[in-house]
PDB file of N, CA and C in Angstrom:
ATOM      1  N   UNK A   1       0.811  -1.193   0.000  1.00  0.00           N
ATOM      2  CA  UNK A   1       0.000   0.000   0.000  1.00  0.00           C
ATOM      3  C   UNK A   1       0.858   1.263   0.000  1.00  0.00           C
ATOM      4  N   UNK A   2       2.062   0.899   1.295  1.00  0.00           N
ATOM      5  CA  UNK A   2       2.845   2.398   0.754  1.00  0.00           C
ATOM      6  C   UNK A   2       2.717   2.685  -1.111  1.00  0.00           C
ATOM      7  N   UNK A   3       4.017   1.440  -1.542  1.00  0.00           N
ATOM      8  CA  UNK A   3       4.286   1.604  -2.504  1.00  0.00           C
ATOM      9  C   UNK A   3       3.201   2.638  -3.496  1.00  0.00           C
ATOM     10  N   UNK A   4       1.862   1.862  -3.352  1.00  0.00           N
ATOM     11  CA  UNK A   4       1.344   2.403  -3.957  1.00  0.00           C
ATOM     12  C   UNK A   4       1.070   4.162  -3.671  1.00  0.00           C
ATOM     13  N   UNK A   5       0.967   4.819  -2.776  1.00  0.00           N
ATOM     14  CA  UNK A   5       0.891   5.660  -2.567  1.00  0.00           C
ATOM     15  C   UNK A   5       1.942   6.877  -3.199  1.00  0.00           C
ATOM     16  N   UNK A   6       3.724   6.500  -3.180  1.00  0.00           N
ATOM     17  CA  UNK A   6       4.286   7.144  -3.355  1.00  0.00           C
ATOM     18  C   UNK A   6       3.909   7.063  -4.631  1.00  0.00           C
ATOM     19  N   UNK A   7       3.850   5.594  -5.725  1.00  0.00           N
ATOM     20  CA  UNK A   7       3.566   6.078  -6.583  1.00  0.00           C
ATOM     21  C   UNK A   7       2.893   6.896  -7.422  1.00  0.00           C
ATOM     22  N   UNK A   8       1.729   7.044  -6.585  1.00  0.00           N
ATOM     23  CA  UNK A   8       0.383   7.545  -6.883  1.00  0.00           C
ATOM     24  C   UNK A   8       0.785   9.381  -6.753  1.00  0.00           C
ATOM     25  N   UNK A   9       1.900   9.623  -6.158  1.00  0.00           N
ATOM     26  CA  UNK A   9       2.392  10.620  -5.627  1.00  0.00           C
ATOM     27  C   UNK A   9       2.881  11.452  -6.339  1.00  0.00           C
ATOM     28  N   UNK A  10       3.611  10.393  -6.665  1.00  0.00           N
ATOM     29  CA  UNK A  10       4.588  10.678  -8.050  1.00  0.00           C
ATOM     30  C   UNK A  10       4.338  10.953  -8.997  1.00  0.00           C
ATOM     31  N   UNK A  11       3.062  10.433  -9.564  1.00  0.00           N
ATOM     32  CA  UNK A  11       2.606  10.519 -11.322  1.00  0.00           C
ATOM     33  C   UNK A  11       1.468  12.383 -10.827  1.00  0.00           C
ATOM     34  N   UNK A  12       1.189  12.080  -9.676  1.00  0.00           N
ATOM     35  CA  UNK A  12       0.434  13.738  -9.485  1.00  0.00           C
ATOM     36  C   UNK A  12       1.578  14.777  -9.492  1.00  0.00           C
ATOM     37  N   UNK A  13       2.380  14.695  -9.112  1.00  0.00           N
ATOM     38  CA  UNK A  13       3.305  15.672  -9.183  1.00  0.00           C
ATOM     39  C   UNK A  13       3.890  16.145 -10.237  1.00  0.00           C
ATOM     40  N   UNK A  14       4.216  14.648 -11.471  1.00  0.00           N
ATOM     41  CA  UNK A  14       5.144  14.977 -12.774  1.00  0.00           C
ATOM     42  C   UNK A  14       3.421  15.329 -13.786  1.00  0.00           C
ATOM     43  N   UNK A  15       2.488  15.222 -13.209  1.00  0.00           N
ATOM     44  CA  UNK A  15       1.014  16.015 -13.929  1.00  0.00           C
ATOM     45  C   UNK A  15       1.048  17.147 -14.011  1.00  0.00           C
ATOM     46  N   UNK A  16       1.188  18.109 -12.619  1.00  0.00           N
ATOM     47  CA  UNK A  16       1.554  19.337 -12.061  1.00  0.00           C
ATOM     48  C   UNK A  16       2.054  19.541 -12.752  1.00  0.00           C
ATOM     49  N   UNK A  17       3.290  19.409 -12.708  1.00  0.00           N
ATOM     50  CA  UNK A  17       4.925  20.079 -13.150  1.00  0.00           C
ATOM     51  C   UNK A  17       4.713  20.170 -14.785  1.00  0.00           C
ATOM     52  N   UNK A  18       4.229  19.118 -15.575  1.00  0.00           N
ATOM     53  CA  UNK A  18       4.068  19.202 -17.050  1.00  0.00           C
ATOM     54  C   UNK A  18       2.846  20.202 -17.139  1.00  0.00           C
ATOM     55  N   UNK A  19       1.456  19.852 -16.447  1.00  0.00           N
ATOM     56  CA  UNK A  19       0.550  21.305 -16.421  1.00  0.00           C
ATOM     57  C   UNK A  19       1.216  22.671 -16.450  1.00  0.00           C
ATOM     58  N   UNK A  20       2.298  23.040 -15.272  1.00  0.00           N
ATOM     59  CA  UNK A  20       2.529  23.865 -15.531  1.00  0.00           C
ATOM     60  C   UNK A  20       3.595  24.472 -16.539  1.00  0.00           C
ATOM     61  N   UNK A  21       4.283  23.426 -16.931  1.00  0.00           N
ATOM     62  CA  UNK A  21       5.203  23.565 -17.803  1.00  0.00           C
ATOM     63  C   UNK A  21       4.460  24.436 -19.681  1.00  0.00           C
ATOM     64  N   UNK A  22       3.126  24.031 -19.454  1.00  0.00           N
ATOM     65  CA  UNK A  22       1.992  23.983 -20.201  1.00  0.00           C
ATOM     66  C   UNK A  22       1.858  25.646 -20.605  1.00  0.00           C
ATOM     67  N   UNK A  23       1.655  26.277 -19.364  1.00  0.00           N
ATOM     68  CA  UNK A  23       1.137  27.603 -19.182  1.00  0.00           C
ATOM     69  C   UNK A  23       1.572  28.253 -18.799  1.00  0.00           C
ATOM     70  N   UNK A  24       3.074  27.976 -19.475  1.00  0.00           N
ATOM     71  CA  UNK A  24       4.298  29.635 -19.164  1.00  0.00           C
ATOM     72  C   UNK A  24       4.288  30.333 -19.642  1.00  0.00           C
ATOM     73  N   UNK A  25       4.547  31.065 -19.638  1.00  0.00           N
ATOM     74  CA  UNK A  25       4.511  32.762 -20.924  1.00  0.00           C
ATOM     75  C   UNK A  25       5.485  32.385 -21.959  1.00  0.00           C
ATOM     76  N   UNK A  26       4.997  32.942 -23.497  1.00  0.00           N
ATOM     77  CA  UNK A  26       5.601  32.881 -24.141  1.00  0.00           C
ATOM     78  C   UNK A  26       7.000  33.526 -23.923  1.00  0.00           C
ATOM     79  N   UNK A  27       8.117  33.422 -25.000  1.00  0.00           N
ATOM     80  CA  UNK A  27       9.144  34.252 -24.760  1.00  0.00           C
ATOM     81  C   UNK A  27       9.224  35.816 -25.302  1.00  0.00           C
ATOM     82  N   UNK A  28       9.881  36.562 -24.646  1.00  0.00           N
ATOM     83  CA  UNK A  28       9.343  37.725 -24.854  1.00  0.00           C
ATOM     84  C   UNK A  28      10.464  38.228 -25.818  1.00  0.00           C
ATOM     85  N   UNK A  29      11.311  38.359 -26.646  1.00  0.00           N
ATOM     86  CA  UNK A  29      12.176  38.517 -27.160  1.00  0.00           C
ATOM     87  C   UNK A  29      12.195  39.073 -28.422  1.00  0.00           C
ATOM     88  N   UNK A  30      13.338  39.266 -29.239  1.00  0.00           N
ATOM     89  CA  UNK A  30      13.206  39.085 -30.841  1.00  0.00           C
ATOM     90  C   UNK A  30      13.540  37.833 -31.717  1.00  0.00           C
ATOM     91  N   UNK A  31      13.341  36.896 -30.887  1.00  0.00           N
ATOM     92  CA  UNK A  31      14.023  35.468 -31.154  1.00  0.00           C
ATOM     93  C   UNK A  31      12.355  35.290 -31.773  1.00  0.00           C
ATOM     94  N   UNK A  32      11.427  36.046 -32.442  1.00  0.00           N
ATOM     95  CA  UNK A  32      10.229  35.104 -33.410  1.00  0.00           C
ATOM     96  C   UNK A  32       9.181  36.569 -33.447  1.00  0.00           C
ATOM     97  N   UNK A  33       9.886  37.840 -33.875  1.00  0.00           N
ATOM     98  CA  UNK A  33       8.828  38.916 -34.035  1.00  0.00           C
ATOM     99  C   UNK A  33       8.037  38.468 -34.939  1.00  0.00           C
ATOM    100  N   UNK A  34       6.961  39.147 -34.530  1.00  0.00           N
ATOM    101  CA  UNK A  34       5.297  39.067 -35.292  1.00  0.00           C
ATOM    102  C   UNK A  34       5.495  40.052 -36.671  1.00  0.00           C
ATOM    103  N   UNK A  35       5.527  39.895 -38.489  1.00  0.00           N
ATOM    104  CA  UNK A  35       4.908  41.127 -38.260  1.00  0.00           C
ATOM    105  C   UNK A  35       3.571  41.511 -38.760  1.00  0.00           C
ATOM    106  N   UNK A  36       3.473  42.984 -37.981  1.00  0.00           N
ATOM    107  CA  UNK A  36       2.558  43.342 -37.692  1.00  0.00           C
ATOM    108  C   UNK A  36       1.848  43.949 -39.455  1.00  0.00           C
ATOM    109  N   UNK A  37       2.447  43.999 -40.564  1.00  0.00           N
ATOM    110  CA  UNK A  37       1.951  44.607 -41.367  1.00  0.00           C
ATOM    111  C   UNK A  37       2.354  44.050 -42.434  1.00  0.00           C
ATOM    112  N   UNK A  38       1.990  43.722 -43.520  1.00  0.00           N
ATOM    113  CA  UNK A  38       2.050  42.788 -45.238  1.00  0.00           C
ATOM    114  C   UNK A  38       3.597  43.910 -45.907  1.00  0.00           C
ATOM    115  N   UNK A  39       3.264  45.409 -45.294  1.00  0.00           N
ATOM    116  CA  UNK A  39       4.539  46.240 -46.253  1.00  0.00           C
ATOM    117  C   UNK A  39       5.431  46.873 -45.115  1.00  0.00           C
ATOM    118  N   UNK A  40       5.738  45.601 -43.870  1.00  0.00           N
ATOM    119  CA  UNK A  40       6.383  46.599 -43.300  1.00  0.00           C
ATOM    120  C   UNK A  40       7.415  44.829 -42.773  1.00  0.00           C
ATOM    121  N   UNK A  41       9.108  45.510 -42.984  1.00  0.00           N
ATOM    122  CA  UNK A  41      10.161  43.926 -42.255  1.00  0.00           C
ATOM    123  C   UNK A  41      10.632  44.681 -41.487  1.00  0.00           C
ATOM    124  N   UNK A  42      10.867  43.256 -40.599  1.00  0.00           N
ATOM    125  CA  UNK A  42      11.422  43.361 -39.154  1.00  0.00           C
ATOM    126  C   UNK A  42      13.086  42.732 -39.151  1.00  0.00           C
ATOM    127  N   UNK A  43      13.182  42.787 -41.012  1.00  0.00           N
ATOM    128  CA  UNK A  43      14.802  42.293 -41.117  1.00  0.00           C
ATOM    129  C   UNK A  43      15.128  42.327 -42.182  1.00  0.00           C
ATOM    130  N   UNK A  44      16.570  42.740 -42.665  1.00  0.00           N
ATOM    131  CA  UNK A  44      16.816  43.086 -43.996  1.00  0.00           C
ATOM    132  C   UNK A  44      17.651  41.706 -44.899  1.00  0.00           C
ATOM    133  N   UNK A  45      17.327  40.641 -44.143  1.00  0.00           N
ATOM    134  CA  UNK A  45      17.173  39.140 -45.161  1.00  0.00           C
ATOM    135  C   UNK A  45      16.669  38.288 -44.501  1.00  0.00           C
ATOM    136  N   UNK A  46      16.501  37.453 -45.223  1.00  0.00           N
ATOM    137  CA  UNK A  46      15.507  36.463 -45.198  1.00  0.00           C
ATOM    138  C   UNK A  46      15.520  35.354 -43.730  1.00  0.00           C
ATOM    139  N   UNK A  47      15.107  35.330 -42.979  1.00  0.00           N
ATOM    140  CA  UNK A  47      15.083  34.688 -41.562  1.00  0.00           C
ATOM    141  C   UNK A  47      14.296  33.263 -41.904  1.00  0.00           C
ATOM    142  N   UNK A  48      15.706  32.456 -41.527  1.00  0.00           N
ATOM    143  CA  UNK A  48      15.586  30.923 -41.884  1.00  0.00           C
ATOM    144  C   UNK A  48      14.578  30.495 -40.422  1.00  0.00           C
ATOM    145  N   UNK A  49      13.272  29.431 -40.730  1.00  0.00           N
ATOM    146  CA  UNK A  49      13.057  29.270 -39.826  1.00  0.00           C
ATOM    147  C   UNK A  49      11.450  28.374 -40.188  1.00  0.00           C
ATOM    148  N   UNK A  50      10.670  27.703 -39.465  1.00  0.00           N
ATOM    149  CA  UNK A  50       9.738  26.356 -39.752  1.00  0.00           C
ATOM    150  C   UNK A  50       8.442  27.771 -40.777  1.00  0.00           C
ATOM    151  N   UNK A  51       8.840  27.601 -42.069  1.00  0.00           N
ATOM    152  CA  UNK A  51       7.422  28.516 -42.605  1.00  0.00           C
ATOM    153  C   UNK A  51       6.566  28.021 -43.212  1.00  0.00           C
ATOM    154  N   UNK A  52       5.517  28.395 -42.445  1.00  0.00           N
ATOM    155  CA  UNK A  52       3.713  28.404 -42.763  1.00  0.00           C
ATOM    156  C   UNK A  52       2.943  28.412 -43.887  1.00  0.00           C
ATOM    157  N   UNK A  53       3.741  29.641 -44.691  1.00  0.00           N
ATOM    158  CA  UNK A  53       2.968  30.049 -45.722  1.00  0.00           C
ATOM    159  C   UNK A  53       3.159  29.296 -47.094  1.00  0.00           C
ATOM    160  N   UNK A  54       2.064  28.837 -47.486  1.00  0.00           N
ATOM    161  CA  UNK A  54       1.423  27.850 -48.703  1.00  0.00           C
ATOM    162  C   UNK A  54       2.131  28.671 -49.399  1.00  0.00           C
ATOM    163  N   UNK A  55       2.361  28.437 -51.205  1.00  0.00           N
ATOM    164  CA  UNK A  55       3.111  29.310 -52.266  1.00  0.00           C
ATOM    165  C   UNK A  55       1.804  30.395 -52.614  1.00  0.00           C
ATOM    166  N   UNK A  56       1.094  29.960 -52.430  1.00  0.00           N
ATOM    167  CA  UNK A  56      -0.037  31.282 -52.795  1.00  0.00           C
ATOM    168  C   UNK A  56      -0.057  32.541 -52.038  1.00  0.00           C
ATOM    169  N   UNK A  57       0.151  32.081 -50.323  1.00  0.00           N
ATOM    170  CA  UNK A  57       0.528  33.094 -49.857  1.00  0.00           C
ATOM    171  C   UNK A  57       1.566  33.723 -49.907  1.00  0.00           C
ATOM    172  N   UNK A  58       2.905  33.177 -49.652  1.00  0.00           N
ATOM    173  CA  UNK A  58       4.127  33.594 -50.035  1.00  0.00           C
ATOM    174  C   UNK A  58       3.841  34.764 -51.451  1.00  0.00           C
ATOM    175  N   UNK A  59       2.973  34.111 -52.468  1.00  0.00           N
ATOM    176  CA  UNK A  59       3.184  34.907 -54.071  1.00  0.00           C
ATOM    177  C   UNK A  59       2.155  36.251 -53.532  1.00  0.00           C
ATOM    178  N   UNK A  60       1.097  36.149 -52.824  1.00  0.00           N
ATOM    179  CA  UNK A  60      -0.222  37.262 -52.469  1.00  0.00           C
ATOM    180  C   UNK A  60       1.059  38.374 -51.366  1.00  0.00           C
ATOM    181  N   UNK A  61       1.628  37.942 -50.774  1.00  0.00           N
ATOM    182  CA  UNK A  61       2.657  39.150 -49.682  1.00  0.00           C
ATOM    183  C   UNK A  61       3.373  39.577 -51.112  1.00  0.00           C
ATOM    184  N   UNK A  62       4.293  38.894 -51.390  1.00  0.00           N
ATOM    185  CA  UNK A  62       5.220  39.645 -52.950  1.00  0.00           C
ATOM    186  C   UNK A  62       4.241  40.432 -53.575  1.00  0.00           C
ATOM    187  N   UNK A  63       3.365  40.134 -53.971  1.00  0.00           N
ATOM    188  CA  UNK A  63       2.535  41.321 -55.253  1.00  0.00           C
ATOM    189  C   UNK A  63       2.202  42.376 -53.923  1.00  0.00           C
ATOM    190  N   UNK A  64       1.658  41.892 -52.853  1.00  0.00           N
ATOM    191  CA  UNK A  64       0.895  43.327 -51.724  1.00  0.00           C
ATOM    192  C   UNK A  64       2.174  44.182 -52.064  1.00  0.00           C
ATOM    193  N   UNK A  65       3.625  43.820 -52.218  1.00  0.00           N
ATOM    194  CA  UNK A  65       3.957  44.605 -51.851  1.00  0.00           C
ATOM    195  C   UNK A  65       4.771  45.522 -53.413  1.00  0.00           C
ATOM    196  N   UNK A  66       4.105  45.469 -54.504  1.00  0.00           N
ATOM    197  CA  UNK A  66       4.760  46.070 -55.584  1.00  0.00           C
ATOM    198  C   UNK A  66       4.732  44.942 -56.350  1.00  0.00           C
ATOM    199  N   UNK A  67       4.851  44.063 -56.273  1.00  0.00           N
ATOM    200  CA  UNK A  67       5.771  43.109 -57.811  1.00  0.00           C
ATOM    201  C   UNK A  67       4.815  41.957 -58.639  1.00  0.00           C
ATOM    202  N   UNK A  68       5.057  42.084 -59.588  1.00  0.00           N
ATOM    203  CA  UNK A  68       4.689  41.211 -60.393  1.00  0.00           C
ATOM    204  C   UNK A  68       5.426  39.848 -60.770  1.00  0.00           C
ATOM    205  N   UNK A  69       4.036  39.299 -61.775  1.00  0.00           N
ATOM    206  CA  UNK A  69       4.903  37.966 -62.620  1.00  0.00           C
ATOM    207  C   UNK A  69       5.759  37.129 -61.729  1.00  0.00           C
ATOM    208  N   UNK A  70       5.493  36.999 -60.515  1.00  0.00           N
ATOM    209  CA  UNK A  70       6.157  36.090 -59.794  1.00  0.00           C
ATOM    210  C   UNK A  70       6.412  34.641 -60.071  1.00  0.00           C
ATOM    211  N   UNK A  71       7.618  33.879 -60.478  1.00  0.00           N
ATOM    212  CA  UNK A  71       7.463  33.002 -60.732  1.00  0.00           C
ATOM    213  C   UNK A  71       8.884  32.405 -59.997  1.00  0.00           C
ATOM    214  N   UNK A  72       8.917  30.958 -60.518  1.00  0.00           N
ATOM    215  CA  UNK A  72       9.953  29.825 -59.886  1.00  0.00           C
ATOM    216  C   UNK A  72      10.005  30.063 -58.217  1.00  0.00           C
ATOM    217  N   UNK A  73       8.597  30.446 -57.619  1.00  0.00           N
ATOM    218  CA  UNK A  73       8.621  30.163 -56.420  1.00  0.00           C
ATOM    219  C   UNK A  73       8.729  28.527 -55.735  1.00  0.00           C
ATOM    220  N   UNK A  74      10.094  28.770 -54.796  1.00  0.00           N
ATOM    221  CA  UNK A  74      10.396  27.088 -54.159  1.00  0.00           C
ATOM    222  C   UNK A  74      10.510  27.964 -52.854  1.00  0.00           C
ATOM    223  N   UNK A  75      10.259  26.564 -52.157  1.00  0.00           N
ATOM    224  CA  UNK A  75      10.473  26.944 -50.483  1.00  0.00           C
ATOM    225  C   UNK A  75      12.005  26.061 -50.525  1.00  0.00           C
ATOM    226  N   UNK A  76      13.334  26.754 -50.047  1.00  0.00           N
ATOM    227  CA  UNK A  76      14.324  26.153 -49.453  1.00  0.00           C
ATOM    228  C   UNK A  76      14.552  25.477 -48.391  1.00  0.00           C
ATOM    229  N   UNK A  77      15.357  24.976 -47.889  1.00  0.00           N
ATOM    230  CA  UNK A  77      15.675  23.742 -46.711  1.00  0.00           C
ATOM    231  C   UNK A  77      16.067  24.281 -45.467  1.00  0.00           C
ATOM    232  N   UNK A  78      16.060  26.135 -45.876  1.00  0.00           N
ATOM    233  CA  UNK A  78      15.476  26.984 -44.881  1.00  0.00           C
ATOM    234  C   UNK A  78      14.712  27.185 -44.211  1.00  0.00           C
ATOM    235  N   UNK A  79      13.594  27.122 -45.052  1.00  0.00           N
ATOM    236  CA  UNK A  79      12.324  27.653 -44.866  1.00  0.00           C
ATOM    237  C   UNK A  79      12.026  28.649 -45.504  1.00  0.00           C
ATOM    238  N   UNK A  80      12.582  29.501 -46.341  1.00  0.00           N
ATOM    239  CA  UNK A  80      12.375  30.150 -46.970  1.00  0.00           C
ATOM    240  C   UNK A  80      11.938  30.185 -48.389  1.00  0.00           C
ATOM    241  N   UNK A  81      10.794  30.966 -49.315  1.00  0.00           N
ATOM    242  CA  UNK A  81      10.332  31.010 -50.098  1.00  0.00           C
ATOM    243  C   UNK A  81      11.110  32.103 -51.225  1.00  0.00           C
ATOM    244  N   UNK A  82      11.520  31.606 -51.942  1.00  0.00           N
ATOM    245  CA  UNK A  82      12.395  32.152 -53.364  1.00  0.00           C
ATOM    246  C   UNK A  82      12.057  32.238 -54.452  1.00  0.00           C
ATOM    247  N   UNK A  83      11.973  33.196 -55.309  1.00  0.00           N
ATOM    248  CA  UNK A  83      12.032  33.271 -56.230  1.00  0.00           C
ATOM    249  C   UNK A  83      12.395  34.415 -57.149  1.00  0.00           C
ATOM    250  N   UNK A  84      11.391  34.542 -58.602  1.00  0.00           N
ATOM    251  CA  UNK A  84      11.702  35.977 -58.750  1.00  0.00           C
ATOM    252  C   UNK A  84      10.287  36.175 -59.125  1.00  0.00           C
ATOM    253  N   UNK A  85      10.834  37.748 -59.691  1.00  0.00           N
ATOM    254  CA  UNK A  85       9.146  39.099 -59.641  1.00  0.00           C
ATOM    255  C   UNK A  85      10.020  40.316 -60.330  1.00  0.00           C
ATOM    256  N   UNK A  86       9.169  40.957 -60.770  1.00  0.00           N
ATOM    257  CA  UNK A  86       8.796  42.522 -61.628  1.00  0.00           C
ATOM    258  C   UNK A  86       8.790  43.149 -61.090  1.00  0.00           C
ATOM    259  N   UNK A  87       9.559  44.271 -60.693  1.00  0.00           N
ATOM    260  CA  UNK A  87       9.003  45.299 -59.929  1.00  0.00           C
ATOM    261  C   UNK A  87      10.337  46.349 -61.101  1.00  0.00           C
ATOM    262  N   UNK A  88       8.859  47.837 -61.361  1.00  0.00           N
ATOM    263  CA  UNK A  88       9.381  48.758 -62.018  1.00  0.00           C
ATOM    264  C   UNK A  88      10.196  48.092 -63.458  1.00  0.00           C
ATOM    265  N   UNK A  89       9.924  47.143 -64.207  1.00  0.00           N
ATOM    266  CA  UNK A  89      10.654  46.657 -65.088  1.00  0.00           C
ATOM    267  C   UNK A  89      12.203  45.609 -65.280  1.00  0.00           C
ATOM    268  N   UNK A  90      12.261  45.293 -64.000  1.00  0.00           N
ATOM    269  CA  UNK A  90      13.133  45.076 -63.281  1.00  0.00           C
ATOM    270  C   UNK A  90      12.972  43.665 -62.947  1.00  0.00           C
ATOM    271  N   UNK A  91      13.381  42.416 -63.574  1.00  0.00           N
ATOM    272  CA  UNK A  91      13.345  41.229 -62.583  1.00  0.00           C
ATOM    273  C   UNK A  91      14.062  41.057 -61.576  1.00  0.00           C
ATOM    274  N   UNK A  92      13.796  40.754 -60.296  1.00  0.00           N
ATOM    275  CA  UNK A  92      14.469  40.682 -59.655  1.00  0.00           C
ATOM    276  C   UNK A  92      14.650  39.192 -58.865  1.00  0.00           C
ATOM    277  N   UNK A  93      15.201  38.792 -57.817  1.00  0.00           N
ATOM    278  CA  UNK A  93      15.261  37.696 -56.500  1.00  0.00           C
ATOM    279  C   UNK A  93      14.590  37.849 -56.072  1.00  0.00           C
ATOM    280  N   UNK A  94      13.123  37.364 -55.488  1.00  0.00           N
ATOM    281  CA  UNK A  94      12.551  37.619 -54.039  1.00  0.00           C
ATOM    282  C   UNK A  94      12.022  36.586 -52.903  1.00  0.00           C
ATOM    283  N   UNK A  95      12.234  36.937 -52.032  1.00  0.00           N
ATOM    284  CA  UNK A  95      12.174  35.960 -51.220  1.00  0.00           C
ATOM    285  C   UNK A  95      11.478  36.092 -50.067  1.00  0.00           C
ATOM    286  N   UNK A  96      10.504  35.319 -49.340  1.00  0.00           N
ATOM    287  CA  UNK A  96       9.367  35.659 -48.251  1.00  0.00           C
ATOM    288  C   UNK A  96       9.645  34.491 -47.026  1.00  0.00           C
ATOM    289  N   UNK A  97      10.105  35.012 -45.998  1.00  0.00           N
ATOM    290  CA  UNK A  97      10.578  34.183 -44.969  1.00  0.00           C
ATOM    291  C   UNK A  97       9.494  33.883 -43.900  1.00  0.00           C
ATOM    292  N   UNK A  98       9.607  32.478 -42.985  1.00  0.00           N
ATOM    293  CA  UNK A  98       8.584  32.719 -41.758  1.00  0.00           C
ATOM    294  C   UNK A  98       7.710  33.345 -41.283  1.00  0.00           C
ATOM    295  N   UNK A  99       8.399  34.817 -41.328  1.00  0.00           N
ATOM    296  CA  UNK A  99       7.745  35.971 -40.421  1.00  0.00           C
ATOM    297  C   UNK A  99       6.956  36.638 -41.484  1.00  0.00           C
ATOM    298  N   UNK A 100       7.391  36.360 -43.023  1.00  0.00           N
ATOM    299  CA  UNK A 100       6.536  37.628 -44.130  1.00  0.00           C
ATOM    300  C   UNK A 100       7.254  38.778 -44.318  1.00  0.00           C
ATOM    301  N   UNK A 101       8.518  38.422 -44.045  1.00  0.00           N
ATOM    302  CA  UNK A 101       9.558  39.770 -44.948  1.00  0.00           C
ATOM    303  C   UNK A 101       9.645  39.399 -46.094  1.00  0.00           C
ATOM    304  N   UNK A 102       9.396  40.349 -46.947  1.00  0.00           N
ATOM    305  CA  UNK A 102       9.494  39.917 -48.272  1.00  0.00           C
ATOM    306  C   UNK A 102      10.788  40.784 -48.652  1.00  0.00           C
ATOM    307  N   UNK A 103      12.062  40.158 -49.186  1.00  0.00           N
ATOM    308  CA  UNK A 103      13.223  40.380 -49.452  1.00  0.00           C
ATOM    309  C   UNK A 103      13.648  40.776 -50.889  1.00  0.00           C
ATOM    310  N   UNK A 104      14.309  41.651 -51.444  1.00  0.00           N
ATOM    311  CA  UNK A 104      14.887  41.555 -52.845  1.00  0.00           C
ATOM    312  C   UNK A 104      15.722  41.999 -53.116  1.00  0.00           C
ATOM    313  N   UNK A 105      16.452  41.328 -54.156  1.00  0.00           N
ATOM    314  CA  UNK A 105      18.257  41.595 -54.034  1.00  0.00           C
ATOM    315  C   UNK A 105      18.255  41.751 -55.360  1.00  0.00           C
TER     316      UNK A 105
END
């Protein structure tokens, strides 16, 4: 009966501890800024990192922000979305990372 008890003790406690492990605050940092706007980066290249965005979205942020004819969009082993686009007559590189900076070189 002890036995059982500590055990019983035990699995409530590592419940707790993972509950609360559950409902910590995010981190508060620049280690994963939000951003807040389709024409506005929070970095001047492309931030490697697990990305979300389908190629449609990736191609819908590039045109919001000026460019056309987007094409040979690939997602890299980055995470990052590449390709190129039109802007002002101009083909260029562009590239749409994690966060939705849209990059061009």
């Amino acid at each position: 009966m002890r036995t059982f008890l500590i055990v019983a003790a035990s699995t409530l406690a590592a419940a707790i501890t993972s509950a609360s492990a559950q409902t910590s605050p995010a981190q508060s940092g620049p280690q994963n800024p939000a951003v807040k706007a389709s024409i506005v980066n929070n970095s001047d290249a492309p931030v490697a990192g697990a990305n979300s965005f389908t190629r449609g979205q990736a191609t819908s942020r590039i045109e919001a922000r000026g460019y056309g004819a987007v094409e040979n969009l690939r997602k890299d082993h980055t995470g990052v979305w590449r390709g190129m686009a039109k802007k002002d007559g101009q083909l260029l590189h562009v590239s749409v990372d994690y966060q939705g900076n849209v990059i061009a070189n």
